[in-house]
C-alpha atoms as a PDB file:
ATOM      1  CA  UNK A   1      94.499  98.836 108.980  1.00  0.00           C
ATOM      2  CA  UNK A   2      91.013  99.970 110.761  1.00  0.00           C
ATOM      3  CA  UNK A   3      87.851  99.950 109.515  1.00  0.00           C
ATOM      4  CA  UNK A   4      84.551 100.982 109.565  1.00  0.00           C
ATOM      5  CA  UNK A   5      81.168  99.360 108.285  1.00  0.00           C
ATOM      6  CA  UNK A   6      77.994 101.003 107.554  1.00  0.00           C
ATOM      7  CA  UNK A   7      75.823  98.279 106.645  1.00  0.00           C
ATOM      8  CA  UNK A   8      72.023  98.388 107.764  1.00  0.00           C
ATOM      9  CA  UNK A   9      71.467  94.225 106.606  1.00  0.00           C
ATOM     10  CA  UNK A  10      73.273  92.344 109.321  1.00  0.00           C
ATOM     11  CA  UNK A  11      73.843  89.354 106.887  1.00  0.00           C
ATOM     12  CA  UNK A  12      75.501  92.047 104.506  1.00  0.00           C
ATOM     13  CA  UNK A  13      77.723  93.240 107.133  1.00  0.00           C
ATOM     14  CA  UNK A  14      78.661  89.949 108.446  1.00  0.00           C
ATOM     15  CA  UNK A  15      79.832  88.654 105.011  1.00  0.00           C
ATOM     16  CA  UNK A  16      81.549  91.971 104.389  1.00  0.00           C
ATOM     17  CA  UNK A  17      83.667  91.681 107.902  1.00  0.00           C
ATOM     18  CA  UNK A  18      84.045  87.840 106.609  1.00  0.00           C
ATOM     19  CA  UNK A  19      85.376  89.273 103.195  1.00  0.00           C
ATOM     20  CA  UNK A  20      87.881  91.950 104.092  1.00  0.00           C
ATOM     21  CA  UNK A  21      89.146  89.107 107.179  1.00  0.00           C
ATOM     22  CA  UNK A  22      89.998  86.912 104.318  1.00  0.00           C
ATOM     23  CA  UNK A  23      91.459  89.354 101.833  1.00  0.00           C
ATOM     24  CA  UNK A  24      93.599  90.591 105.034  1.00  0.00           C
ATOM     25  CA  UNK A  25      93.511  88.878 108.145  1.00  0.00           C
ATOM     26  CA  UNK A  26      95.430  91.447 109.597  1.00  0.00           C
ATOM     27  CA  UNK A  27      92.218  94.198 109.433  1.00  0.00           C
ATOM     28  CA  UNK A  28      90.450  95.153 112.469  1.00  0.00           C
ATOM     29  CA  UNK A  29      86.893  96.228 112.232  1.00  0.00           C
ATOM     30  CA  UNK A  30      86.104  98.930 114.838  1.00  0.00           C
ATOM     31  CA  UNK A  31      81.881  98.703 114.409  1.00  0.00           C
ATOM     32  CA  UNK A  32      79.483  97.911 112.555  1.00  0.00           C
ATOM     33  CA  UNK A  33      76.589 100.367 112.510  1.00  0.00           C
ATOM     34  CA  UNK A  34      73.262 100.390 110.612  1.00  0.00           C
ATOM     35  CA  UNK A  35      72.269 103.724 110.542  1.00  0.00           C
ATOM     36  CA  UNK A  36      73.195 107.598 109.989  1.00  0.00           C
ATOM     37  CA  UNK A  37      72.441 108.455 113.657  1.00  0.00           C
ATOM     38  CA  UNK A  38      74.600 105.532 114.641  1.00  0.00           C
ATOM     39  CA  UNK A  39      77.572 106.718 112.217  1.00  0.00           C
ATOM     40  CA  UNK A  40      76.777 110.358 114.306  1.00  0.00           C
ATOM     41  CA  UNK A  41      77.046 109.453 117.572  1.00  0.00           C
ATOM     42  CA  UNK A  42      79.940 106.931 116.765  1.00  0.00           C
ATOM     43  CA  UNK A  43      82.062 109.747 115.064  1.00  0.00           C
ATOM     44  CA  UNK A  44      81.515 112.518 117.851  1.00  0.00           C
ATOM     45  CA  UNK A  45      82.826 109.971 120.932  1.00  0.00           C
ATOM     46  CA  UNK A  46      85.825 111.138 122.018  1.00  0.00           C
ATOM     47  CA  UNK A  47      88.821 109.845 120.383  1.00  0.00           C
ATOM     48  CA  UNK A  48      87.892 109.492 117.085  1.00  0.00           C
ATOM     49  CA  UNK A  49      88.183 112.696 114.890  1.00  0.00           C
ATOM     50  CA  UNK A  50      91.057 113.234 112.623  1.00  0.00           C
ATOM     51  CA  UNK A  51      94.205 111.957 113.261  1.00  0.00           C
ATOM     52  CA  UNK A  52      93.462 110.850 116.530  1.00  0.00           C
ATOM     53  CA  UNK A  53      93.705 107.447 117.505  1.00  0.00           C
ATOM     54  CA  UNK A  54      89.944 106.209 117.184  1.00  0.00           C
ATOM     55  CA  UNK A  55      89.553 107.047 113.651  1.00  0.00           C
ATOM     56  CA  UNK A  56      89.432 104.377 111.325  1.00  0.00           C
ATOM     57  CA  UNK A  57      91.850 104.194 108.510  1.00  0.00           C
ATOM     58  CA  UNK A  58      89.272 103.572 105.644  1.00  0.00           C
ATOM     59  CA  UNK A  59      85.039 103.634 105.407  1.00  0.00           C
ATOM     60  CA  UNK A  60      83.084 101.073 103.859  1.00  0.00           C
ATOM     61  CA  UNK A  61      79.876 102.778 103.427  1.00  0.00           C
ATOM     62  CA  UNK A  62      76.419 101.546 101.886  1.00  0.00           C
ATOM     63  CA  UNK A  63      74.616 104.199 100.509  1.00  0.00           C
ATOM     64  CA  UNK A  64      71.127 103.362 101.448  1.00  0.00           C
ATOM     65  CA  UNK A  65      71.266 103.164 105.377  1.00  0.00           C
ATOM     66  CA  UNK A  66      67.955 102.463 107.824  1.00  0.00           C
ATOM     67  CA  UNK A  67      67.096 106.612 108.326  1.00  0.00           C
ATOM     68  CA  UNK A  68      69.212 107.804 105.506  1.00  0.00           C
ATOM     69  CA  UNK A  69      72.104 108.227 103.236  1.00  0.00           C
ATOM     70  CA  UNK A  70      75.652 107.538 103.475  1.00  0.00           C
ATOM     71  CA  UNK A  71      76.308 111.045 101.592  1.00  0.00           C
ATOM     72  CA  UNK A  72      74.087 112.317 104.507  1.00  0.00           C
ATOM     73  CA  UNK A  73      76.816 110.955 106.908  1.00  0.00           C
ATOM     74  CA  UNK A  74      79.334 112.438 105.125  1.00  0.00           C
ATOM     75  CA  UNK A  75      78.426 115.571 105.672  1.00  0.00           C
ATOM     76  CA  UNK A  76      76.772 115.918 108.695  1.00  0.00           C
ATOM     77  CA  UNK A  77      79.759 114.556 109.591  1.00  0.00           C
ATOM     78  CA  UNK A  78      82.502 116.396 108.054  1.00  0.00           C
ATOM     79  CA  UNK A  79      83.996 112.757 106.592  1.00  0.00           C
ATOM     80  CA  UNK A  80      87.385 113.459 104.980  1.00  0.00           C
ATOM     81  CA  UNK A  81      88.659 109.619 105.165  1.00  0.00           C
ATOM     82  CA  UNK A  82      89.229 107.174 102.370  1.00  0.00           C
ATOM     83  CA  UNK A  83      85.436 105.595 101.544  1.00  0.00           C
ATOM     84  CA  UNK A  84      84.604 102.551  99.462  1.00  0.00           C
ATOM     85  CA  UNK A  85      81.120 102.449  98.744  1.00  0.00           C
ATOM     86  CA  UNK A  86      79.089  99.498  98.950  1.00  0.00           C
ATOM     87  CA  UNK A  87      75.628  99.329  97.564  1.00  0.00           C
ATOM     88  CA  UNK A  88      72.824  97.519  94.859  1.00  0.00           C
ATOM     89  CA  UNK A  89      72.634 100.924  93.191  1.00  0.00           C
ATOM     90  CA  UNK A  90      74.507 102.003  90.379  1.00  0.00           C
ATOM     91  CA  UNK A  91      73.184 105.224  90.185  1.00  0.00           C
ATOM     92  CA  UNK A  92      75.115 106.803  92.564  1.00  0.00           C
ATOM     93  CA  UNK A  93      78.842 106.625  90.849  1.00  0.00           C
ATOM     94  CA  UNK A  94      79.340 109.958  90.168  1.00  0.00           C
ATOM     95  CA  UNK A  95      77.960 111.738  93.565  1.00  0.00           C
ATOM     96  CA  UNK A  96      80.137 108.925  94.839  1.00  0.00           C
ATOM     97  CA  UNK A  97      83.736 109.985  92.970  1.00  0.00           C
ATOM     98  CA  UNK A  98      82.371 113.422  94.087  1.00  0.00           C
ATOM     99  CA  UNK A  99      83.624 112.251  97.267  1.00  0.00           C
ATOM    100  CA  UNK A 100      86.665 110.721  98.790  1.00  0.00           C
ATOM    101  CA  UNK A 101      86.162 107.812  96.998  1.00  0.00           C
ATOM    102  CA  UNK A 102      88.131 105.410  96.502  1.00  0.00           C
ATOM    103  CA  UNK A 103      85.638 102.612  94.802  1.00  0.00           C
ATOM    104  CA  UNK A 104      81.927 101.745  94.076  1.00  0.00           C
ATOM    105  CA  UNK A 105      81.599  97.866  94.151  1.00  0.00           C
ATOM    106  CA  UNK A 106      77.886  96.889  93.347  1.00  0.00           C
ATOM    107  CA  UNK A 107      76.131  94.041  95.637  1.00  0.00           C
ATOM    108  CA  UNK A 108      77.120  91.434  95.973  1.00  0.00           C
ATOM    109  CA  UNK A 109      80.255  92.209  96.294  1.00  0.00           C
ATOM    110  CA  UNK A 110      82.895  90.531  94.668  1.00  0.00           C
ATOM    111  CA  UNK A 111      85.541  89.459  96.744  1.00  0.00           C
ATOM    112  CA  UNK A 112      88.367  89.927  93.714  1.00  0.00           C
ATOM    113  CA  UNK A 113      86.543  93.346  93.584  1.00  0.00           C
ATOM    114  CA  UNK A 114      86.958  94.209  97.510  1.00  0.00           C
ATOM    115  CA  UNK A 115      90.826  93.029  97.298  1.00  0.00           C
ATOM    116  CA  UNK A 116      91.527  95.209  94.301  1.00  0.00           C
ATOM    117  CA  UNK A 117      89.584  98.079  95.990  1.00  0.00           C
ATOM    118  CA  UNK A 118      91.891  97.262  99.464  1.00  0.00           C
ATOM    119  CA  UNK A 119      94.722  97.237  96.856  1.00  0.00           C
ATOM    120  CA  UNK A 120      94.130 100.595  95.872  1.00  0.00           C
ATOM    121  CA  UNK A 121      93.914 101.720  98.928  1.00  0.00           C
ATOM    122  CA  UNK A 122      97.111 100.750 100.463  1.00  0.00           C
ATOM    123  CA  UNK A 123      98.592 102.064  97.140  1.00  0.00           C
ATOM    124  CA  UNK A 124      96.935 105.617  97.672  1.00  0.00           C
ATOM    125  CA  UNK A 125      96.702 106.109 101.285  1.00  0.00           C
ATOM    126  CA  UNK A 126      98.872 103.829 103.465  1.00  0.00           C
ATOM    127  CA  UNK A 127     102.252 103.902 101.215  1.00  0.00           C
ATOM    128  CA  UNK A 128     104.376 106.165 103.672  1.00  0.00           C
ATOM    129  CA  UNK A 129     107.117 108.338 102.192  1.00  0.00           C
ATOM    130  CA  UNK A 130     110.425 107.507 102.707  1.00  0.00           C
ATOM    131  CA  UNK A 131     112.206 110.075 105.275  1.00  0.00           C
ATOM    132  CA  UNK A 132     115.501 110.745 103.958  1.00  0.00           C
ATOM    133  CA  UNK A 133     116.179 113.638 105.803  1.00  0.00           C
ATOM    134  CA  UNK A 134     116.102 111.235 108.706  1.00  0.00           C
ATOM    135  CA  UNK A 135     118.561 108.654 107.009  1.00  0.00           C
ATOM    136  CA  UNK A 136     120.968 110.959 106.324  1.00  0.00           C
ATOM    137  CA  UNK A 137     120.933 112.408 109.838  1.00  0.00           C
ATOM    138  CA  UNK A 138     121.801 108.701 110.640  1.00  0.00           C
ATOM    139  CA  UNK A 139     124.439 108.592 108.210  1.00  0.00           C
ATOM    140  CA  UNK A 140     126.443 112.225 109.474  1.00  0.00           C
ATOM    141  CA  UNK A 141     125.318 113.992 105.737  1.00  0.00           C
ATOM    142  CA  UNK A 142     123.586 116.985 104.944  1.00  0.00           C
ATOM    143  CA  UNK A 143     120.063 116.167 103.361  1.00  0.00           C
ATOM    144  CA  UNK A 144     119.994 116.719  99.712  1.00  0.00           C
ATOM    145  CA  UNK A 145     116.629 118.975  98.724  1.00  0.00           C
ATOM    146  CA  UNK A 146     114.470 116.248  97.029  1.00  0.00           C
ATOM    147  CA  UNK A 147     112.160 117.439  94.188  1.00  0.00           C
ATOM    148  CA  UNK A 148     108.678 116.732  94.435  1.00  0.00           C
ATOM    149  CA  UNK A 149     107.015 113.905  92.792  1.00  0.00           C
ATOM    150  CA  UNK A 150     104.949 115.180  90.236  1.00  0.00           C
ATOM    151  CA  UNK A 151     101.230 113.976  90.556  1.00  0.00           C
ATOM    152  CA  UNK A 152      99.495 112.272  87.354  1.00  0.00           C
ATOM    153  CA  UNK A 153      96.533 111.528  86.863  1.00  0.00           C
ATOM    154  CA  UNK A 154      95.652 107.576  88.271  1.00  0.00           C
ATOM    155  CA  UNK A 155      91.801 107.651  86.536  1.00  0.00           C
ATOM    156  CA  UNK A 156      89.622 108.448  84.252  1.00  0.00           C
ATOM    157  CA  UNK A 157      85.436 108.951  85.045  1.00  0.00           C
ATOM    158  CA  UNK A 158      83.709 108.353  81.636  1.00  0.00           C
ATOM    159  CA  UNK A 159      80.236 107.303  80.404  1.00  0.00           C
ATOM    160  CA  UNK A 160      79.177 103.749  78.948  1.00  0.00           C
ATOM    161  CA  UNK A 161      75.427 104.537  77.782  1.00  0.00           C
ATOM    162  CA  UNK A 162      73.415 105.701  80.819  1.00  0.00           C
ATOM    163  CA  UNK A 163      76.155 104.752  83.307  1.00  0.00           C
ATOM    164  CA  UNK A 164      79.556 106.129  84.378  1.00  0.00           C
ATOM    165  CA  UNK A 165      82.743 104.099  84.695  1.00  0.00           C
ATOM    166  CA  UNK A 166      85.750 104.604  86.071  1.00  0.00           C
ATOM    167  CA  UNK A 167      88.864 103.332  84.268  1.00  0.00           C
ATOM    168  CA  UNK A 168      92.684 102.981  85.924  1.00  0.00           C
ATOM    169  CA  UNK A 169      95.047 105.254  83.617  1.00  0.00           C
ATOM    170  CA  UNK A 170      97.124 101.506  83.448  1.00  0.00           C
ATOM    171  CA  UNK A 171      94.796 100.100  81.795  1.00  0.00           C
ATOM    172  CA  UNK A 172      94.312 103.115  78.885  1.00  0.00           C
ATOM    173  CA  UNK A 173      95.585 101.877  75.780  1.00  0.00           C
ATOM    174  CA  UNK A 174      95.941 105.378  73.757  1.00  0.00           C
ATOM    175  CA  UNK A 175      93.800 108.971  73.222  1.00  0.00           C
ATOM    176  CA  UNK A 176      93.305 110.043  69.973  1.00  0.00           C
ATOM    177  CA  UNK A 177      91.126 112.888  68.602  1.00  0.00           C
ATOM    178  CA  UNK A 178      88.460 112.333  65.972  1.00  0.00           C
ATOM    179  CA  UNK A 179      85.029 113.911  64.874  1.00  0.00           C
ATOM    180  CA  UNK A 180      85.807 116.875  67.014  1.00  0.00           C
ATOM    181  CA  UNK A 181      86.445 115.214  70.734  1.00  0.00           C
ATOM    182  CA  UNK A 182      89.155 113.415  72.270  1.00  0.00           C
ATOM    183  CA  UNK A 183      88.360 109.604  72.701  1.00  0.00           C
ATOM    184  CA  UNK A 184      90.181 106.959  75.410  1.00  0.00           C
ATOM    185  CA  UNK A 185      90.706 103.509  74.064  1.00  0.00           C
ATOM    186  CA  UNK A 186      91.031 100.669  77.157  1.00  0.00           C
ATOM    187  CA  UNK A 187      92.560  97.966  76.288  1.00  0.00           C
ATOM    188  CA  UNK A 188      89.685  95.771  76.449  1.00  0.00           C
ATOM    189  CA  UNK A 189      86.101  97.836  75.875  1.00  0.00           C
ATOM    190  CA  UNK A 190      84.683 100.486  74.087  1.00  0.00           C
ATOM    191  CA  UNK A 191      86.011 103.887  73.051  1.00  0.00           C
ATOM    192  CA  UNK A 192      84.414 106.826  75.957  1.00  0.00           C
ATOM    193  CA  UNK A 193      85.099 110.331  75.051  1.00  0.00           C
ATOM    194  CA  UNK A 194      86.768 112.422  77.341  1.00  0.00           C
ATOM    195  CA  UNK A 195      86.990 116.069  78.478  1.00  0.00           C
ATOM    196  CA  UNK A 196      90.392 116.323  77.768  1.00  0.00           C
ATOM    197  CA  UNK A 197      92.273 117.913  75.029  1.00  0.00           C
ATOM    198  CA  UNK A 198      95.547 115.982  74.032  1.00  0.00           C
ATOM    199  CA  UNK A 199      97.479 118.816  74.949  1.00  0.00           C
ATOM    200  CA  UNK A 200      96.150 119.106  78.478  1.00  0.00           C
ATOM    201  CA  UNK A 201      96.208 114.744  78.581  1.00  0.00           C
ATOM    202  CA  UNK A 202      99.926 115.439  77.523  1.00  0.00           C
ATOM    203  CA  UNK A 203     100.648 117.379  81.103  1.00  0.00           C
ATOM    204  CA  UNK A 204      98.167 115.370  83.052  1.00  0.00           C
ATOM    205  CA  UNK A 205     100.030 111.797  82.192  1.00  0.00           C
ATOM    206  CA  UNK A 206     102.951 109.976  83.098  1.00  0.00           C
ATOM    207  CA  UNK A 207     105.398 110.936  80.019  1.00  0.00           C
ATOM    208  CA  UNK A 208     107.405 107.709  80.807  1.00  0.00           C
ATOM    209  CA  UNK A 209     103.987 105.646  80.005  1.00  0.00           C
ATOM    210  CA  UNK A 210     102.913 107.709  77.171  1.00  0.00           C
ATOM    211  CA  UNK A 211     104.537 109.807  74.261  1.00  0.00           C
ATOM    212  CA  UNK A 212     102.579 111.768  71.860  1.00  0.00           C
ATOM    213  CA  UNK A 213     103.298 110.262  68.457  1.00  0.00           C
ATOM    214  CA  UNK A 214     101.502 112.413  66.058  1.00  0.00           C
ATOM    215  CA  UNK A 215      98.411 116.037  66.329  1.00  0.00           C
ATOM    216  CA  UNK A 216      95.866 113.072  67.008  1.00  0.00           C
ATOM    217  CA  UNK A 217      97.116 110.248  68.800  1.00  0.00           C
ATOM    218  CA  UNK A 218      99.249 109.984  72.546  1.00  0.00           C
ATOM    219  CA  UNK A 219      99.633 106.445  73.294  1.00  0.00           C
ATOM    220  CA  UNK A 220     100.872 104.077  75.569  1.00  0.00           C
ATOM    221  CA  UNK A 221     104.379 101.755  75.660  1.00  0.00           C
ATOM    222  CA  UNK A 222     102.158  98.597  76.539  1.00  0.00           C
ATOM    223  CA  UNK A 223      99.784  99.429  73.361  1.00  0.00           C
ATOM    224  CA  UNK A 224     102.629  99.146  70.896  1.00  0.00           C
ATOM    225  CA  UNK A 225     102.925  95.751  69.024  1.00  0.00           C
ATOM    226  CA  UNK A 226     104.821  96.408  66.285  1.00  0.00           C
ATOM    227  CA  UNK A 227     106.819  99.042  64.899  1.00  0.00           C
ATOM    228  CA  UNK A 228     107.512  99.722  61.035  1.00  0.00           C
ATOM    229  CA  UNK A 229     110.358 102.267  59.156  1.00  0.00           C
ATOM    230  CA  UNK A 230     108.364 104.045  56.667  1.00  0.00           C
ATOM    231  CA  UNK A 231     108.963 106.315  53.764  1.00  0.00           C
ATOM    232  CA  UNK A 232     109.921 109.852  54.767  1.00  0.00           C
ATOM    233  CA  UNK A 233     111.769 109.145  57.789  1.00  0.00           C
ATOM    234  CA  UNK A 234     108.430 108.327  59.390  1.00  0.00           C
ATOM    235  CA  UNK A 235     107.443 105.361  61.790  1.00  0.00           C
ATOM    236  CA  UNK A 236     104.552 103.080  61.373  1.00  0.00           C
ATOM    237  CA  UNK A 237     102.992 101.667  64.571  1.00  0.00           C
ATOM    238  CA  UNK A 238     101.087  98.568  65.213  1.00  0.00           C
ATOM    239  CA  UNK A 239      98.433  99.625  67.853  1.00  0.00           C
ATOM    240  CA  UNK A 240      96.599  96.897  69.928  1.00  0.00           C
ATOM    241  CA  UNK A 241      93.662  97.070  70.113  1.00  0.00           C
ATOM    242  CA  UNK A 242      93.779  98.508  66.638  1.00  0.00           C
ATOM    243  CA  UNK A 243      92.640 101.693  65.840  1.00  0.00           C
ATOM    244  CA  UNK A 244      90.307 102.904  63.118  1.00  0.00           C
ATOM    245  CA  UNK A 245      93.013 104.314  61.386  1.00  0.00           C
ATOM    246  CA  UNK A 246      96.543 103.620  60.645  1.00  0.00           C
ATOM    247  CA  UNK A 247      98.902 105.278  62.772  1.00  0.00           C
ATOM    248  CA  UNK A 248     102.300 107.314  62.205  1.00  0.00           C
ATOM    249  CA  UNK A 249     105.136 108.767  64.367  1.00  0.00           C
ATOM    250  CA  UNK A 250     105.580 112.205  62.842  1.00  0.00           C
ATOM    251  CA  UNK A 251     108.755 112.604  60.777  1.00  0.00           C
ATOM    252  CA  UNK A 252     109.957 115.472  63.288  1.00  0.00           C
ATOM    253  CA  UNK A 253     108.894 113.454  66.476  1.00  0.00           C
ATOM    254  CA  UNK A 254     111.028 109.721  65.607  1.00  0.00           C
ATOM    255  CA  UNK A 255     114.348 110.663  67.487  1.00  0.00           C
ATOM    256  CA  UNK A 256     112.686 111.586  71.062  1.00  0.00           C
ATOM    257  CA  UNK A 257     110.033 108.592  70.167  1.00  0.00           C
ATOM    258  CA  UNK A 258     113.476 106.526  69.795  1.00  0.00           C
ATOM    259  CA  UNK A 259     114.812 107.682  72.935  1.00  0.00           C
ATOM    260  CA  UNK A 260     111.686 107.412  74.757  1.00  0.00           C
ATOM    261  CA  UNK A 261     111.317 103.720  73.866  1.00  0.00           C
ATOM    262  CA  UNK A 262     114.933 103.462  75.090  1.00  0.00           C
ATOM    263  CA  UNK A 263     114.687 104.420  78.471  1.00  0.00           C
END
C-alpha cells in the first residue's frame, strides 16, 4: 500500500509515518508535504495521476495546511482517491464525508483509531474481486454469468448535539419509529434520528443482518437476547440494549422471522 501525508507540523508527520509503519510495516510513504502548493506541484509530476503508477493508494490529509485547506487540494486538484483526514478540528466531519472519505480521526491520533481506519480501507478499496471468468478458462468451462453483489449501506452520518458522528451499520442495534421520525439505536450510545423511513432502511440493509419484525421496529440478529411465544401466535423479543417499549414479531410476520433466524 502507498501513501501520502499532508502534514504541515513535521513532528505530526513524523509520528504519523511512525504510526502507520507500526500498524503495517509493509506501507510505503511516497512524501510528506506541508502545504497546498506542495500537494499541487507533487500531483501534476508526471506519473502520478489516476491509475498510473505514481499515485498513491490512500491520502492522509490534515485539513489545516501552511497556505490553505486540504478541501482546497482536493479540488484544485481533482482528488478522487481514498482520504483519511487528520486534524484538531471537529468541525469539519461533514464537508469531510462530503468527500471520499474514508475517516476523520481527531489529534492526536489514536493509533487503535489509525489501524481501524487502515482496516477499513483495505476492506473498501484494496479487497480485489475474484476473477472467475479467468478460473474457469483454466479449468476448460464456460463462465457461469455471476449476479451482482448488491450494495448496502456500510454507515450511517448522524448528529450527537452540535456534532456529527458516523456509526458502522455493524454496530446498529435496531431502527424503530417513534414521535414521528425514525431513530437508530447503537449498541452502546444514544438514540440519533435518521433520515430514513423503515421502508427505505428495509432496501438499503443487509436482509441477512436485519428483518423487519413489526410497522415500527427492523432490527438486528446480534440485538436479539431472548425470544418469547406469546398469545396470538405472536413472538416476544428481548432487545439489548432495551428499548422503550416492549417489542413483538407480528402474528403474520413469525414464519419468515423463523426462517430468517434459521439461515
Amino acid at each position: 500500500m502507498t501513501v501520502l501525508l499532508l502534514e504541515d507540523e513535521p513532528r505530526s508527520a513524523e509520528r504519523l509515518a511512525g504510526l502507520l509503519k507500526q500498524c503495517d510495516p509493509t506501507i510505503r510513504v511516497l512524501a510528506q508535504l506541508p502545504s497546498v502548493a506542495e500537494g499541487l506541484a507533487w500531483f501534476a509530476a508526471p506519473g502520478r495521476g489516476p491509475g498510473q503508477s505514481g499515485y498513491p493508494d490512500l491520502l492522509l490529509l490534515d485539513i489545516h495546511l501552511e497556505d490553505g485547506t486540504g478541501f482546497q487540494l482536493i479540488e484544485r486538484a481533482g482528488l478522487t482517491l481514498p482520504i483519511i483526514f487528520t486534524t484538531a478540528f471537529d468541525a469539519y466531519t461533514l464537508q469531510a464525508f462530503k468527500t471520499n472519505s474514508v475517516d476523520y480521526l481527531l489529534k492526536p491520533i489514536d493509533p487503535d483509531e489509525l489501524a481501524a481506519a487502515l482496516a477499513k480501507f483495505r476492506a473498501r478499496h484494496l479487497a480485489p474481486a475474484p476473477d472467475l471468468t479467468a478460473v474457469l478458462r483454466l479449468l476448460g468451462q464456460r463462465p457461469v454469468p455471476v449476479a451482482p453483489v448488491p450494495a448496502y449501506k456500510h454507515h450511517f452520518l448522524v448528529s450527537s448535539g452540535p456534532k456529527l458522528r458516523s456509526i458502522e451499520t455493524t454496530d446498529v442495534a435496531y431502527f424503530f419509529f417513534a414521535d414521528k421520525a425514525t431513530w437508530l439505536t447503537p449498541r452502546q450510545g444514544p438514540h440519533a434520528d435518521v433520515e430514513f423511513s423503515l421502508d427505505k432502511l428495509a432496501e438499503l440493509l443487509d436482509p441477512a443482518r436485519f428483518f423487519r419484525v413489526n410497522r415500527r421496529f427492523l432490527v438486528a440478529r446480534e440485538a436479539i437476547h431472548t425470544i418469547h411465544a406469546f398469545s396470538g401466535g405472536k413472538l416476544k423479543l428481548d432487545l439489548l440494549p432495551p428499548p422503550r417499549e416492549e417489542v413483538f414479531v407480528s402474528g403474520d410476520r413469525v414464519p419468515p422471522f423463523k426462517e430468517w433466524l434459521g439461515k
